[in-house]
PDB file of N, CA and C in Angstrom:
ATOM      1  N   UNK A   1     -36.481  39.778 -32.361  1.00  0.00           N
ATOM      2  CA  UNK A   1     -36.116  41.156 -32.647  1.00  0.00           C
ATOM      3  C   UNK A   1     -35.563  41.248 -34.073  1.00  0.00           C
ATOM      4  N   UNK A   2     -36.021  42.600 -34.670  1.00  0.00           N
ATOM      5  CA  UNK A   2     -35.170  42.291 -36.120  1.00  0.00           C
ATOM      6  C   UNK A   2     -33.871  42.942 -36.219  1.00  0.00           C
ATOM      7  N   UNK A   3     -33.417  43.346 -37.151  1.00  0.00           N
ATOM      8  CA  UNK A   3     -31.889  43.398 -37.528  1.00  0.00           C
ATOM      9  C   UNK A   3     -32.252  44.485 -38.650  1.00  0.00           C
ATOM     10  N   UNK A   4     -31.419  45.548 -38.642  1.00  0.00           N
ATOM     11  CA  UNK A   4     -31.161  46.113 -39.727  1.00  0.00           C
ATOM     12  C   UNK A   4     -30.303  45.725 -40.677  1.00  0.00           C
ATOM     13  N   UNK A   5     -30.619  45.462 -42.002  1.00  0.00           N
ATOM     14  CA  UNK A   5     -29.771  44.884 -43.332  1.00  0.00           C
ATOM     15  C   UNK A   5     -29.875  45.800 -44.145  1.00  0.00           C
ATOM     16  N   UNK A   6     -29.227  46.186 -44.559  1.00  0.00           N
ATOM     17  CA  UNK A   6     -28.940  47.408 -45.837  1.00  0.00           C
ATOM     18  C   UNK A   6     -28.826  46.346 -47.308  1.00  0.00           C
ATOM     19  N   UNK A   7     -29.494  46.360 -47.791  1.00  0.00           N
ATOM     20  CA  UNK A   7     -29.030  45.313 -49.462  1.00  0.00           C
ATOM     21  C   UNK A   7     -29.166  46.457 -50.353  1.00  0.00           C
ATOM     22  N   UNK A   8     -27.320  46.255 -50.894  1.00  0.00           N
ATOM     23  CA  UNK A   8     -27.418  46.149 -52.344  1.00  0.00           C
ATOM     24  C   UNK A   8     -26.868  45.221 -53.186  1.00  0.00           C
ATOM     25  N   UNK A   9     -26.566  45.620 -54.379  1.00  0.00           N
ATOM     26  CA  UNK A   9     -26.143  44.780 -55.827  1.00  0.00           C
ATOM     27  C   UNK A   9     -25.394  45.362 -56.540  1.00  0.00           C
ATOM     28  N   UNK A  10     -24.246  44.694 -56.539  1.00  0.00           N
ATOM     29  CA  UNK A  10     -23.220  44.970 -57.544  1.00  0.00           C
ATOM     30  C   UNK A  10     -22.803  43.790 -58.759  1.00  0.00           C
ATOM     31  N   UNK A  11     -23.080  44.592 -59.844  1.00  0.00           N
ATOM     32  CA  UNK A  11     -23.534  43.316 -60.786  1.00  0.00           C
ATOM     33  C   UNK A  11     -24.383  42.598 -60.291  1.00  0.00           C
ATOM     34  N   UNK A  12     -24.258  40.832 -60.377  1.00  0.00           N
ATOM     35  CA  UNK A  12     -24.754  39.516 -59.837  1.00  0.00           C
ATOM     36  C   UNK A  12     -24.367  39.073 -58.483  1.00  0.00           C
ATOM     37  N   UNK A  13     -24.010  40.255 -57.846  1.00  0.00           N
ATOM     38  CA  UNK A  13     -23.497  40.032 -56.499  1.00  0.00           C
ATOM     39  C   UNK A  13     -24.990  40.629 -55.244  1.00  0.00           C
ATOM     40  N   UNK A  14     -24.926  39.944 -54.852  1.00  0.00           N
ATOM     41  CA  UNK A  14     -25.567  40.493 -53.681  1.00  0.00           C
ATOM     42  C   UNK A  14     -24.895  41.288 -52.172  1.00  0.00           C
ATOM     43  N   UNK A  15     -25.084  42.191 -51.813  1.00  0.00           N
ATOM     44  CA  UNK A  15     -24.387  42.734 -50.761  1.00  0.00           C
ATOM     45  C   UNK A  15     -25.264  43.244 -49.374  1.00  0.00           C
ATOM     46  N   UNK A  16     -25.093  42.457 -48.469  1.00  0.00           N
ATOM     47  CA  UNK A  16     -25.620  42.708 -47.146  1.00  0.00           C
ATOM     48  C   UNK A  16     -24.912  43.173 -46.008  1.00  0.00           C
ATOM     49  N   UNK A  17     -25.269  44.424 -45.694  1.00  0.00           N
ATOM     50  CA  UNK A  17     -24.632  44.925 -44.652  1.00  0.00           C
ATOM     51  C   UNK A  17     -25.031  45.207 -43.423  1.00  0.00           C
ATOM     52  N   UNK A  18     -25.291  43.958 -42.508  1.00  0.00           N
ATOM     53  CA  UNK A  18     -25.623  44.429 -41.584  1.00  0.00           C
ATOM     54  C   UNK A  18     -25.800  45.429 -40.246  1.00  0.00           C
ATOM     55  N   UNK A  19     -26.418  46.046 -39.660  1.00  0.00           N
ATOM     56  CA  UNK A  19     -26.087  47.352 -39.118  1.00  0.00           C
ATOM     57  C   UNK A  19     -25.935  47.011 -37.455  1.00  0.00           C
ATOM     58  N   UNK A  20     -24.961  47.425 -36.770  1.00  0.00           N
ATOM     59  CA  UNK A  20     -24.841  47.606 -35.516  1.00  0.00           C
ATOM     60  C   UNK A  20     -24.467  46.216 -34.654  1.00  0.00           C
ATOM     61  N   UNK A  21     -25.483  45.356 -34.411  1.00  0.00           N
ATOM     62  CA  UNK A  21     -25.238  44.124 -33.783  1.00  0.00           C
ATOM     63  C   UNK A  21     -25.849  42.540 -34.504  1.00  0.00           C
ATOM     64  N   UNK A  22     -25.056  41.803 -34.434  1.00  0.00           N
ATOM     65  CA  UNK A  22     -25.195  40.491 -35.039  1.00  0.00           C
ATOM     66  C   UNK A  22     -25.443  39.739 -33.759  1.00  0.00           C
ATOM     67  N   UNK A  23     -26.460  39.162 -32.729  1.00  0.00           N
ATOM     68  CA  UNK A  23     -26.553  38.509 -32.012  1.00  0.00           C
ATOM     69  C   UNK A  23     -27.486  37.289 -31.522  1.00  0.00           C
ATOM     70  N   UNK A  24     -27.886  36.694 -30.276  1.00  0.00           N
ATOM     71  CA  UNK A  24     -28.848  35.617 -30.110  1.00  0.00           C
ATOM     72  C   UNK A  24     -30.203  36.929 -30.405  1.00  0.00           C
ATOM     73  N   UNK A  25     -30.322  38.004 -29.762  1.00  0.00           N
ATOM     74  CA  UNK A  25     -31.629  38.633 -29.872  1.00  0.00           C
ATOM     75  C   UNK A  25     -32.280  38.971 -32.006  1.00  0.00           C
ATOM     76  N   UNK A  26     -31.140  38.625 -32.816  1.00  0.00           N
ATOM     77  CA  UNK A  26     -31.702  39.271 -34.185  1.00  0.00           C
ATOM     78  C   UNK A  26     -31.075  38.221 -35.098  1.00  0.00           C
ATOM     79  N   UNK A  27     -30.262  37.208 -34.314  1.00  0.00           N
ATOM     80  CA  UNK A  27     -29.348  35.750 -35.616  1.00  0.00           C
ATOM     81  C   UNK A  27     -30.878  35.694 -36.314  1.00  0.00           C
ATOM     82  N   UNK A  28     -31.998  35.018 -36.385  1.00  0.00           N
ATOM     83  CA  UNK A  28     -33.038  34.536 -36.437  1.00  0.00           C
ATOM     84  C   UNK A  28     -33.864  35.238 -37.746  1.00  0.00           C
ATOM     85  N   UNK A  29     -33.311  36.507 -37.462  1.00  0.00           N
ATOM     86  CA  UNK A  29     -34.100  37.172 -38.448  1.00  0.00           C
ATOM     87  C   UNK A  29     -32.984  37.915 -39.818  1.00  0.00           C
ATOM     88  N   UNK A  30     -32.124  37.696 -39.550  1.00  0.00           N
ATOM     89  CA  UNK A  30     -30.620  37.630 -40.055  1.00  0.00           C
ATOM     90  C   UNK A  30     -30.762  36.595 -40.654  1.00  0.00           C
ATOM     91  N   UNK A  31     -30.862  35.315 -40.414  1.00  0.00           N
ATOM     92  CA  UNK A  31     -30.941  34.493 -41.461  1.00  0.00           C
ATOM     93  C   UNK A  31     -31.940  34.318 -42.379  1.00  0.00           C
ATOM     94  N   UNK A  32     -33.208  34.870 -41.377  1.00  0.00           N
ATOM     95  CA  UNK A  32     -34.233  34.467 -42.837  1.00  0.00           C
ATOM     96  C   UNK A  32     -33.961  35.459 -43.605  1.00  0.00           C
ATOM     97  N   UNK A  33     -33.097  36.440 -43.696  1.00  0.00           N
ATOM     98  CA  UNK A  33     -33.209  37.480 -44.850  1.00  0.00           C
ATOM     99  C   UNK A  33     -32.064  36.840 -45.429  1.00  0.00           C
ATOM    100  N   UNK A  34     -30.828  36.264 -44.907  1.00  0.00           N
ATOM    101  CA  UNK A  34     -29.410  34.990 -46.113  1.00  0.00           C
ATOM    102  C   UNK A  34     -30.560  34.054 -46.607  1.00  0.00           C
ATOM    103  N   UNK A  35     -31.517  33.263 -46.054  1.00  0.00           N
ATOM    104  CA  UNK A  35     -32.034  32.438 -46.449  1.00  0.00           C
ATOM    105  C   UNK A  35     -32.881  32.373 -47.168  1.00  0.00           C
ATOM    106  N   UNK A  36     -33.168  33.222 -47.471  1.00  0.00           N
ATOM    107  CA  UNK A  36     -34.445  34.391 -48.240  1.00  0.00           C
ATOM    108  C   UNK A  36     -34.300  33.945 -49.423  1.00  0.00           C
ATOM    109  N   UNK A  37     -32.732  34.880 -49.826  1.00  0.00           N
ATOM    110  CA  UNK A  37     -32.361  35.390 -50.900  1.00  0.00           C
ATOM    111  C   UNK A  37     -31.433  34.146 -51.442  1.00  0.00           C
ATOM    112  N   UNK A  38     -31.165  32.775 -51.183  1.00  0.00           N
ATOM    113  CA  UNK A  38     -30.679  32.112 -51.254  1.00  0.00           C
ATOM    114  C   UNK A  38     -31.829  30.881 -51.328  1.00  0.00           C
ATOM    115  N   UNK A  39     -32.794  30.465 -51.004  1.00  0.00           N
ATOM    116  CA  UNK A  39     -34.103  29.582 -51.649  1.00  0.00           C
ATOM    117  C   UNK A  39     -34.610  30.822 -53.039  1.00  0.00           C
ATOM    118  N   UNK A  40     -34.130  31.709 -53.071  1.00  0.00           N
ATOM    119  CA  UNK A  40     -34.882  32.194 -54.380  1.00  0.00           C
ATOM    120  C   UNK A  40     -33.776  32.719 -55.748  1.00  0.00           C
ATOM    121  N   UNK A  41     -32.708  31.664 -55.128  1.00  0.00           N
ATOM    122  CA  UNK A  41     -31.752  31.441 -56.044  1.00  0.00           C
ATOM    123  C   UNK A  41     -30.327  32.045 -56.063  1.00  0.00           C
ATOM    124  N   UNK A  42     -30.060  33.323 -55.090  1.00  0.00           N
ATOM    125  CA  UNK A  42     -28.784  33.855 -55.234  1.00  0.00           C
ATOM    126  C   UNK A  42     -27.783  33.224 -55.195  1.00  0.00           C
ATOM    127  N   UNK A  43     -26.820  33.155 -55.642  1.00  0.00           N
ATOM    128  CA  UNK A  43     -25.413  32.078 -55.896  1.00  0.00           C
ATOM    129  C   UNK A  43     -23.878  33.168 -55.254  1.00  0.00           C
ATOM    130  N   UNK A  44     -23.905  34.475 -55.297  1.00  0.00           N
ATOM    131  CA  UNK A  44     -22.953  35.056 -54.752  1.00  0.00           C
ATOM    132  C   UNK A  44     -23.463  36.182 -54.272  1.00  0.00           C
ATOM    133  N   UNK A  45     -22.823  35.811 -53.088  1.00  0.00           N
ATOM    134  CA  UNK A  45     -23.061  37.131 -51.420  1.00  0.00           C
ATOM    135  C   UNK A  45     -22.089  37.233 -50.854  1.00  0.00           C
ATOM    136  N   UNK A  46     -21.958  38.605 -50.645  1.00  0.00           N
ATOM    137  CA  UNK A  46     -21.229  39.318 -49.806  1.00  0.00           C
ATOM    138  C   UNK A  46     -21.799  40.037 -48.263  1.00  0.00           C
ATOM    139  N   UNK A  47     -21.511  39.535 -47.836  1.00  0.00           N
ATOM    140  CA  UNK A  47     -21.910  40.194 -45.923  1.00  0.00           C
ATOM    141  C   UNK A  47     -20.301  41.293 -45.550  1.00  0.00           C
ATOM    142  N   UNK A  48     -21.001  42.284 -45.673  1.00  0.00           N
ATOM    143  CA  UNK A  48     -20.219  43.797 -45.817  1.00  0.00           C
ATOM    144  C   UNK A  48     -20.225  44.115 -44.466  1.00  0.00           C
ATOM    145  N   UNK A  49     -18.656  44.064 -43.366  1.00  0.00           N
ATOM    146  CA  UNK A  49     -19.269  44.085 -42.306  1.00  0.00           C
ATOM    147  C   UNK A  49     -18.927  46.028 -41.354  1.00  0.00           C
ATOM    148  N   UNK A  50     -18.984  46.771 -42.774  1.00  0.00           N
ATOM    149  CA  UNK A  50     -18.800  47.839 -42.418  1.00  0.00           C
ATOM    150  C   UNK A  50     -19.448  48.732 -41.602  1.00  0.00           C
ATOM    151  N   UNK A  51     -20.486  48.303 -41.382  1.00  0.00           N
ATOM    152  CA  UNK A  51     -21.473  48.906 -40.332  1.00  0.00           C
ATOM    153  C   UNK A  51     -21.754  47.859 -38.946  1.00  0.00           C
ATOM    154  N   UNK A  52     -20.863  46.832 -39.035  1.00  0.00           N
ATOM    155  CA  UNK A  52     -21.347  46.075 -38.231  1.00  0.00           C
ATOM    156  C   UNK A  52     -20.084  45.966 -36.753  1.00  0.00           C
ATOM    157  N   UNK A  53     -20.896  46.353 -35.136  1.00  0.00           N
ATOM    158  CA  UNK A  53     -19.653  46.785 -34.022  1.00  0.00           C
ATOM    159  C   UNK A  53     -19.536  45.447 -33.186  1.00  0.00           C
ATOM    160  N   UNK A  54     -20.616  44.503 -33.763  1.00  0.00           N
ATOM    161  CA  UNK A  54     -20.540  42.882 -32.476  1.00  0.00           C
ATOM    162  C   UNK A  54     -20.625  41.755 -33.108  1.00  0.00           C
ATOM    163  N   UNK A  55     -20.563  40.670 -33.532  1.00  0.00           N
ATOM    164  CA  UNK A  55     -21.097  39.469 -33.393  1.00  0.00           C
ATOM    165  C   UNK A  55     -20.844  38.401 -32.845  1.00  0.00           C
ATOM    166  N   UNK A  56     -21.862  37.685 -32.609  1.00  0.00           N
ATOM    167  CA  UNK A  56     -21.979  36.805 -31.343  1.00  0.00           C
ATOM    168  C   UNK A  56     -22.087  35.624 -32.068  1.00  0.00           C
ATOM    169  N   UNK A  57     -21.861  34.254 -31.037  1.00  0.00           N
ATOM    170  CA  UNK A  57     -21.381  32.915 -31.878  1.00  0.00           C
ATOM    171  C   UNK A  57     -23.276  32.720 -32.536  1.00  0.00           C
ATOM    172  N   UNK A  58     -23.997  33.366 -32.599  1.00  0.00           N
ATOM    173  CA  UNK A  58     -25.190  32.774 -33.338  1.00  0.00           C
ATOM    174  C   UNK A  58     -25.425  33.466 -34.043  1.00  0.00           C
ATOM    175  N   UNK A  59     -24.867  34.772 -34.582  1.00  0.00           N
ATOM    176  CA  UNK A  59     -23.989  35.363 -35.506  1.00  0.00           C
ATOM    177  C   UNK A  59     -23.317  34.655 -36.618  1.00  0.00           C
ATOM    178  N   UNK A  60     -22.291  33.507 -35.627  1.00  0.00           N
ATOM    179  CA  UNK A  60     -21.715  32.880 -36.844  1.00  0.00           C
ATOM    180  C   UNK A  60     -22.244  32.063 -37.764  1.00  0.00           C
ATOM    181  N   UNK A  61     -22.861  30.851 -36.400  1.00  0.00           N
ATOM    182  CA  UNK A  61     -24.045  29.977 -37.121  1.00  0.00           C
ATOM    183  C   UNK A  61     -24.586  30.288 -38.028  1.00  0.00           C
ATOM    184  N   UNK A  62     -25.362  31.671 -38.497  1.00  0.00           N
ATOM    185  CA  UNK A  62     -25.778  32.178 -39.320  1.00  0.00           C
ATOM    186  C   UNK A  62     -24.951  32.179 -40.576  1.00  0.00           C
ATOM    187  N   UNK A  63     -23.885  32.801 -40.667  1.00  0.00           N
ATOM    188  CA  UNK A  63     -23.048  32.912 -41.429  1.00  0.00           C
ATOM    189  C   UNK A  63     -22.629  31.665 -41.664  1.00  0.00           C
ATOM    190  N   UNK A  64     -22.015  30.590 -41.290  1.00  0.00           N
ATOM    191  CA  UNK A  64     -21.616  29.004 -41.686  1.00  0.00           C
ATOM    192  C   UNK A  64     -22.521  28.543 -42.235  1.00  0.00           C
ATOM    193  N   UNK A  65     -24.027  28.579 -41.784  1.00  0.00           N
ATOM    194  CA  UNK A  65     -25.204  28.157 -42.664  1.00  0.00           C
ATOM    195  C   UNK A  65     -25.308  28.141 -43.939  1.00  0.00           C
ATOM    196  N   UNK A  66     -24.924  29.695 -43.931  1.00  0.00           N
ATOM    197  CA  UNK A  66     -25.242  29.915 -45.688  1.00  0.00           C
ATOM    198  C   UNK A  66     -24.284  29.995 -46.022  1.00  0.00           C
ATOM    199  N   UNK A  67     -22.876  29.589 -45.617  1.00  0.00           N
ATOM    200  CA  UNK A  67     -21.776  29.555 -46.501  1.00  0.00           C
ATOM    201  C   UNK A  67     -21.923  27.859 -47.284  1.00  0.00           C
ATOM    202  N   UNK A  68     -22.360  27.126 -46.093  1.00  0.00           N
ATOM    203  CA  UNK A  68     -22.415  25.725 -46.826  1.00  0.00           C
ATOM    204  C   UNK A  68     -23.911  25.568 -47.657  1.00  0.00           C
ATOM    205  N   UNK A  69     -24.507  26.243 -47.695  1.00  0.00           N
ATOM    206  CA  UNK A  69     -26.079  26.218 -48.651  1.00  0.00           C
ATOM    207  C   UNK A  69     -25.673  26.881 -49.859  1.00  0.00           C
ATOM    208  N   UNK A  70     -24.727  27.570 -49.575  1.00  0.00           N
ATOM    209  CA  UNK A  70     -24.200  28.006 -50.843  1.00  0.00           C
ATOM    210  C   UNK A  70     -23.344  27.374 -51.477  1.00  0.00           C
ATOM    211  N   UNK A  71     -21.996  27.010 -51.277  1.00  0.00           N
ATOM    212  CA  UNK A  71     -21.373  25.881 -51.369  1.00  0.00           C
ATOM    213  C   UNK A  71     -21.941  24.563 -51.865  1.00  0.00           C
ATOM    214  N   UNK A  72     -23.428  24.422 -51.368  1.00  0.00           N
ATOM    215  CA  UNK A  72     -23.342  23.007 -51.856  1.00  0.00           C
ATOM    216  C   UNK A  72     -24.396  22.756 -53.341  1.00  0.00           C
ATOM    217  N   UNK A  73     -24.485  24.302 -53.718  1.00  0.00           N
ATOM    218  CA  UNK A  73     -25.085  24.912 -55.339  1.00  0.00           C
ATOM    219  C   UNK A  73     -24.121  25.485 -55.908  1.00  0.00           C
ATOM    220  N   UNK A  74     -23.021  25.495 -55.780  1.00  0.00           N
ATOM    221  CA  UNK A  74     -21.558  26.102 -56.347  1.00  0.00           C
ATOM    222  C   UNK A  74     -21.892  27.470 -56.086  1.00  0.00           C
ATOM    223  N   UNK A  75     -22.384  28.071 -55.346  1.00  0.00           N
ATOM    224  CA  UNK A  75     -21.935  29.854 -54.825  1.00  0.00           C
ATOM    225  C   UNK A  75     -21.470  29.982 -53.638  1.00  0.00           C
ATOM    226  N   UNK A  76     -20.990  30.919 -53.654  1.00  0.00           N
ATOM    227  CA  UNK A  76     -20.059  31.617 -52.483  1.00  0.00           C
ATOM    228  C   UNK A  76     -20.442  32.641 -51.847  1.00  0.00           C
ATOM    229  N   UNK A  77     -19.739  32.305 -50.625  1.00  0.00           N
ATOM    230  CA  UNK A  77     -20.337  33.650 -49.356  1.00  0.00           C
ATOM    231  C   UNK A  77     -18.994  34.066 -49.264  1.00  0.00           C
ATOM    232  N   UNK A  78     -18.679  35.200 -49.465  1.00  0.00           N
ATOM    233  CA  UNK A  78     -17.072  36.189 -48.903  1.00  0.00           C
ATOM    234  C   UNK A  78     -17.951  37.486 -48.177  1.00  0.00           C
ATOM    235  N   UNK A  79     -16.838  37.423 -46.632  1.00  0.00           N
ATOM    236  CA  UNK A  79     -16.802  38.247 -45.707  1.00  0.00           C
ATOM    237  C   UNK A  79     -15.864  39.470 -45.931  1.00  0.00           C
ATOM    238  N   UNK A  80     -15.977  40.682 -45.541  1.00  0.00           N
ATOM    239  CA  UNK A  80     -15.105  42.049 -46.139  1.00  0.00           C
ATOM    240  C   UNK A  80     -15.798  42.941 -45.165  1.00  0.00           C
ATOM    241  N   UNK A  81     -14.939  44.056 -44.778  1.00  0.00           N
ATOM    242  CA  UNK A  81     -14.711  45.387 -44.166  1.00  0.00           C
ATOM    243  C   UNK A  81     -15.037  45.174 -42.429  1.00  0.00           C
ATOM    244  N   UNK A  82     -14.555  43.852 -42.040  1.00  0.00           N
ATOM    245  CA  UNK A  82     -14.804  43.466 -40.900  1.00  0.00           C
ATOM    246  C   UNK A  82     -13.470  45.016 -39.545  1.00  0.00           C
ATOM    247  N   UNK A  83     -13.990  45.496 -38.865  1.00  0.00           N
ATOM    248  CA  UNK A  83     -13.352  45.815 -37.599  1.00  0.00           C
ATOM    249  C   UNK A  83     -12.267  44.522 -37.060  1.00  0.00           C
ATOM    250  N   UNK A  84     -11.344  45.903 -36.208  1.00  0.00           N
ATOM    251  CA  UNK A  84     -10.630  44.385 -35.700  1.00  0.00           C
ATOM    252  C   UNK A  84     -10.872  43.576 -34.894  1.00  0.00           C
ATOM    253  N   UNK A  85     -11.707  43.598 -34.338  1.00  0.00           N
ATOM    254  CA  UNK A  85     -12.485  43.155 -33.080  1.00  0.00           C
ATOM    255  C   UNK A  85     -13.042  41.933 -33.834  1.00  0.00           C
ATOM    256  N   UNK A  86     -13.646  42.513 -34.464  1.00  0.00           N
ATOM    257  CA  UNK A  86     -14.630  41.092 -35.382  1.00  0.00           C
ATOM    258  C   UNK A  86     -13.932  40.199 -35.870  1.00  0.00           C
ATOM    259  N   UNK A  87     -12.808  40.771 -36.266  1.00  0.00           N
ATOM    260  CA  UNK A  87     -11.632  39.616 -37.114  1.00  0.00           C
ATOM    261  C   UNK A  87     -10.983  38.659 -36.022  1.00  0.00           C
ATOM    262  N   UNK A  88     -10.676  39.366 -35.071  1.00  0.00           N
ATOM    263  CA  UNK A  88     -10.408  37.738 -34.085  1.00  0.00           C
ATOM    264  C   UNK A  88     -11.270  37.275 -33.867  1.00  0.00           C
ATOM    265  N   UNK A  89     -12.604  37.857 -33.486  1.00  0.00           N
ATOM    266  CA  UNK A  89     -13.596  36.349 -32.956  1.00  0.00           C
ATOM    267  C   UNK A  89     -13.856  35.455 -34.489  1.00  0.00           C
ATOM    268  N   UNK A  90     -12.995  35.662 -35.522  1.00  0.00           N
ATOM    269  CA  UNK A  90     -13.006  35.269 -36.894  1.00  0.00           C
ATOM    270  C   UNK A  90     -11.920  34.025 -36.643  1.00  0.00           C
ATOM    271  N   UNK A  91     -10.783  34.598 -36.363  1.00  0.00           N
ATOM    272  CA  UNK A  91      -9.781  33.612 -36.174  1.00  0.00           C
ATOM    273  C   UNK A  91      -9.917  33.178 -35.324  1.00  0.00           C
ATOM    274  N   UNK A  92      -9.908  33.505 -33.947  1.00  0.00           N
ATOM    275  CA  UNK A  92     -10.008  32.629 -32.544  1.00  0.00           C
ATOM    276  C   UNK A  92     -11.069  31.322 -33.201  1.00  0.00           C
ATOM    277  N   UNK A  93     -12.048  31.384 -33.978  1.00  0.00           N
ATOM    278  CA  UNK A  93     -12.967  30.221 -33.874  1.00  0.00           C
ATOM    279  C   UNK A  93     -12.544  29.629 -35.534  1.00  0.00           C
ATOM    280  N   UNK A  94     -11.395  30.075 -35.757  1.00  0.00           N
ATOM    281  CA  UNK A  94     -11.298  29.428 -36.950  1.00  0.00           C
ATOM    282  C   UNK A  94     -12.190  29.417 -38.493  1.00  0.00           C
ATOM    283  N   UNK A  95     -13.106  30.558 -37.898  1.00  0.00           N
ATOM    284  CA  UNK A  95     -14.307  30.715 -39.303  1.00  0.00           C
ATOM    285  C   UNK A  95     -13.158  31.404 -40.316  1.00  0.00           C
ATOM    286  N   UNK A  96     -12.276  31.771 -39.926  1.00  0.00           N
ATOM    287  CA  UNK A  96     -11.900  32.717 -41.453  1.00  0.00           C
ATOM    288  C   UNK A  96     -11.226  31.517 -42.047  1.00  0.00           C
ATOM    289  N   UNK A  97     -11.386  30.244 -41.448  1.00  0.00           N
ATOM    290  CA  UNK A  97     -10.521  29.102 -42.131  1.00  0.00           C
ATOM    291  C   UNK A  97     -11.709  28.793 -43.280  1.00  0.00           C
ATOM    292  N   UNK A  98     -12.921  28.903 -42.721  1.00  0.00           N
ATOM    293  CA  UNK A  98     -14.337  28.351 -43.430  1.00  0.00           C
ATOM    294  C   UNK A  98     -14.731  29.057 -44.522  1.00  0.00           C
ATOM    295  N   UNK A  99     -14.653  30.469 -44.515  1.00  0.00           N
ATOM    296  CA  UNK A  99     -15.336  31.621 -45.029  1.00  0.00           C
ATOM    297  C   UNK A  99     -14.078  32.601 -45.488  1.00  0.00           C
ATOM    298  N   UNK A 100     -14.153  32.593 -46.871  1.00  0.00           N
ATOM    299  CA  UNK A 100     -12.935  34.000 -46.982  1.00  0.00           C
ATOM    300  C   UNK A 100     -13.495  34.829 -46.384  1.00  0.00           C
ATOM    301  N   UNK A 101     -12.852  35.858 -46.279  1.00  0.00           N
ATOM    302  CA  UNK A 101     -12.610  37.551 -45.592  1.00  0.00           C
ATOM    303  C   UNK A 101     -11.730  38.467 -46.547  1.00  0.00           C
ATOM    304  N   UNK A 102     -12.203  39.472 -46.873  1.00  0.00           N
ATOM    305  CA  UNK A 102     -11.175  40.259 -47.407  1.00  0.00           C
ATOM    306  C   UNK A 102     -11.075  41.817 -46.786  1.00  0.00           C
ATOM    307  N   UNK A 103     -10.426  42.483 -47.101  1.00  0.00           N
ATOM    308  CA  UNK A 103     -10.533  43.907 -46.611  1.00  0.00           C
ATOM    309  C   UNK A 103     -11.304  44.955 -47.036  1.00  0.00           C
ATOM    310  N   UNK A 104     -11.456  44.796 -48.415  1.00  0.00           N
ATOM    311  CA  UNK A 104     -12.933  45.681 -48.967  1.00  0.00           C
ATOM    312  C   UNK A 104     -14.081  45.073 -49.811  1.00  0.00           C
ATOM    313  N   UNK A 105     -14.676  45.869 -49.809  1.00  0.00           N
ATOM    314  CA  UNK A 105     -15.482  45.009 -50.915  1.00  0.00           C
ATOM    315  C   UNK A 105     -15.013  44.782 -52.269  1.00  0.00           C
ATOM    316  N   UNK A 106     -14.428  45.606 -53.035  1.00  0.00           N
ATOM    317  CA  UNK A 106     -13.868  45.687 -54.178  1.00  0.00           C
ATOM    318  C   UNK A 106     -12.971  44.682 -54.111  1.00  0.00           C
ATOM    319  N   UNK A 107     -11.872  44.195 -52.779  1.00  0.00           N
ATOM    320  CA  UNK A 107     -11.330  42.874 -53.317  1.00  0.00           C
ATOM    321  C   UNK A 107     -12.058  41.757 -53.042  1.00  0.00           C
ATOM    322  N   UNK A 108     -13.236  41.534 -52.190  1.00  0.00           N
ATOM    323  CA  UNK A 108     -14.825  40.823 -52.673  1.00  0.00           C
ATOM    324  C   UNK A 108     -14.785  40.166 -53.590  1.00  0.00           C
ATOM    325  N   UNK A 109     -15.148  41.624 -54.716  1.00  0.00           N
ATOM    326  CA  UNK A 109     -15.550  41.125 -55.573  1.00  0.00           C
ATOM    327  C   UNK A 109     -14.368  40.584 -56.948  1.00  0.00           C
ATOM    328  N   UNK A 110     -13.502  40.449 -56.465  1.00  0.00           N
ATOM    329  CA  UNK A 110     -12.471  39.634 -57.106  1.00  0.00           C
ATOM    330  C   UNK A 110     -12.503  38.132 -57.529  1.00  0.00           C
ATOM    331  N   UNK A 111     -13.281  37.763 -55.536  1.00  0.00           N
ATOM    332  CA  UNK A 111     -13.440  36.415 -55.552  1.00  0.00           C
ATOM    333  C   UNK A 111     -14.395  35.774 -57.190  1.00  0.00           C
ATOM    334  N   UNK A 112     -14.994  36.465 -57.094  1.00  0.00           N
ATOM    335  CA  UNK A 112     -16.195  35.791 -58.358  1.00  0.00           C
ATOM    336  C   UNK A 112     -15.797  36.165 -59.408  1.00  0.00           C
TER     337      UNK A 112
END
């Protein structure tokens, strides 16, 4: 099943916002669009999770993937405008230890 992704660009930033649900039925196609844009060189992404109401642990997988594919070319993945809901299954599993998080995008884009 696919996934709605909204991309834009701010500066050299890439920004993906996924829409509605992050789960086992759309991880798959969720990544080939991180993985996409990351074999064709992007070095800083942002996953904007302002439109986004679920994600599920193959959700995360997704997200840990390309935090360390990025990581291991010196770019960075930062998480921002997460619900609160989303932010504990962030902490409960310890990803916000893995992956910054911030509260908007604008402090995002601080990181870089």
């Amino acid at each position: 099943m696919n996934i709605e992704v909204v991309e834009e660009r701010d500066n050299d930033v890439l920004v993906l916002l996924p829409v509605d649900r992050l789960d086992s039925t759309n991880a798959r196609a969720f990544e080939s669009i991180v993985m996409d844009h990351i074999s064709k060189g992007e070095q800083r992404m942002i996953v904007d999770f302002s439109r986004l109401n679920f994600i599920s642990s193959s959700g995360l997988r997704v997200l840990l993937i390309a935090a360390k594919k990025l990581s291991a070319t010196q770019g960075k993945l930062v998480l921002c405008d997460m619900q609160e809901h989303i932010h504990e299954v962030f902490m409960i599993s310890g990803f916000d230890q893995l992956i910054p998080i911030h509260e908007s995008r604008k402090a995002s884009m601080n990181v870089f």
